[in-house]
Protein backbone atom coordinates (compact mmCIF):
# COMPACT_ATOMS: atom_id res chain seq x y z
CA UNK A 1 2.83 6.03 -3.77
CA UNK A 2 3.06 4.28 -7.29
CA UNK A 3 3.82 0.58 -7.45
CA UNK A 4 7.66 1.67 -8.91
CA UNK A 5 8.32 3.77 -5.71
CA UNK A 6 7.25 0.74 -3.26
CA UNK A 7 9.80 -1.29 -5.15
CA UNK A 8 12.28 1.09 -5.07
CA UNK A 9 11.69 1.33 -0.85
CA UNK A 10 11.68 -1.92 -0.88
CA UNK A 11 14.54 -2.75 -2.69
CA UNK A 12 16.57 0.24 -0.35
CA UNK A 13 15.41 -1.92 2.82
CA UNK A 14 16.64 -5.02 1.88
CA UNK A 15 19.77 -3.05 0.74
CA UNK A 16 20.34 -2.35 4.36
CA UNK A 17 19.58 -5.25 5.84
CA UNK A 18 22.22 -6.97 3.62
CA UNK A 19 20.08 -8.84 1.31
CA UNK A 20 20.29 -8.96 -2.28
CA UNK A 21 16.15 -9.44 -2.89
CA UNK A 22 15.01 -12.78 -2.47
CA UNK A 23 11.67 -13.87 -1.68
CA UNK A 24 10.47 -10.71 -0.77
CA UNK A 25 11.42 -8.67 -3.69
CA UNK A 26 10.03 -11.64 -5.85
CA UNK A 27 6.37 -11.56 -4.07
CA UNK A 28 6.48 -7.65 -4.78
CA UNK A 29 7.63 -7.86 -8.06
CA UNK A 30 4.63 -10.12 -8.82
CA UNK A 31 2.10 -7.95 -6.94
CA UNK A 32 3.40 -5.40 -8.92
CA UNK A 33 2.99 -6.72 -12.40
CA UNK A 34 -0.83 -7.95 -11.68
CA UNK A 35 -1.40 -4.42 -10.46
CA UNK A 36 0.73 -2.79 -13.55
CA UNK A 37 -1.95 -5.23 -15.64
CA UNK A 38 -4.91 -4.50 -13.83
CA UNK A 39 -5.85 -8.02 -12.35
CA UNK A 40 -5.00 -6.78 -8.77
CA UNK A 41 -6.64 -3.43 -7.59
CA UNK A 42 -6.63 -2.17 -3.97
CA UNK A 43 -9.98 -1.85 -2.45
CA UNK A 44 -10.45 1.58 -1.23
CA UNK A 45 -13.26 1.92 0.96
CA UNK A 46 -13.17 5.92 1.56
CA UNK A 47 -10.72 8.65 0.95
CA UNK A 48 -10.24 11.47 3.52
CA UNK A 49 -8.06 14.58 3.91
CA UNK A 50 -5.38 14.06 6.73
CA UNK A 51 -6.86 17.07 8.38
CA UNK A 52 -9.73 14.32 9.39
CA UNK A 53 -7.49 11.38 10.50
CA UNK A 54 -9.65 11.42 13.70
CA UNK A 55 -13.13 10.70 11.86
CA UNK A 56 -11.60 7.89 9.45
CA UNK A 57 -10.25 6.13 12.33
CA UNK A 58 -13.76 6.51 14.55
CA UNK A 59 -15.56 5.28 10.99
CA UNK A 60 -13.01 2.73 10.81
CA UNK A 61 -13.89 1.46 14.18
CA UNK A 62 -17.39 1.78 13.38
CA UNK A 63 -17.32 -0.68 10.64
CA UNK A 64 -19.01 1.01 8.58
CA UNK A 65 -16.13 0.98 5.94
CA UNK A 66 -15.20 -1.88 3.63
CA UNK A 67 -11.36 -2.02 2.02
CA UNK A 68 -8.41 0.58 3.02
CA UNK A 69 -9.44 3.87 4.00
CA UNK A 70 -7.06 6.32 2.65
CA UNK A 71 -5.50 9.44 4.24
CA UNK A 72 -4.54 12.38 1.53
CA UNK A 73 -2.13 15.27 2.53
C-alpha cells in the first residue's frame, strides 16, 4: 500500500467518524513526508508469499525475525 493510499484510508475513516482530520491526519501527514523523503523507512525483517502465513507467524514467534514481516498476495 503506498504512503498516498494510507492517507487516503485514513482520511475516508475519519470521514465517517465525523471528523474533519485533526491530530491524526496531522501525525500521518508527517510520517508521510519523512517517508516520501527517505528519513523514515519501515524495517522489514522477511517477506513471504501469503500461501505461507503459517511459517511467518511460527518464525515470528520464534524470534528469529527482526522488523515487520510482510505477507505478499
Amino acid at each position: 500500500m503506498s504512503v498516498m493510499m494510507l492517507r487516503q484510508k485514513v482520511k475516508g475513516r475519519e470521514r465517517r467518524r465525523g471528523r474533519g482530520g485533526g491530530a491524526r491526519h496531522v501525525q500521518l501527514t508527517e510520517l508521510a513526508r519523512l517517508v516520501d523523503e527517505g528519513h523514515l523507512r519501515p524495517q522489514v525483517g522477511a517477506v513471504y508469499p501469503l500461501t505461507e502465513a503459517a511459517r511467518a507467524c511460527g518464525a515470528k514467534a520464534a524470534g528469529g525475525s527482526t522488523g515487520r514481516d510482510v505477507l505478499q498476495p
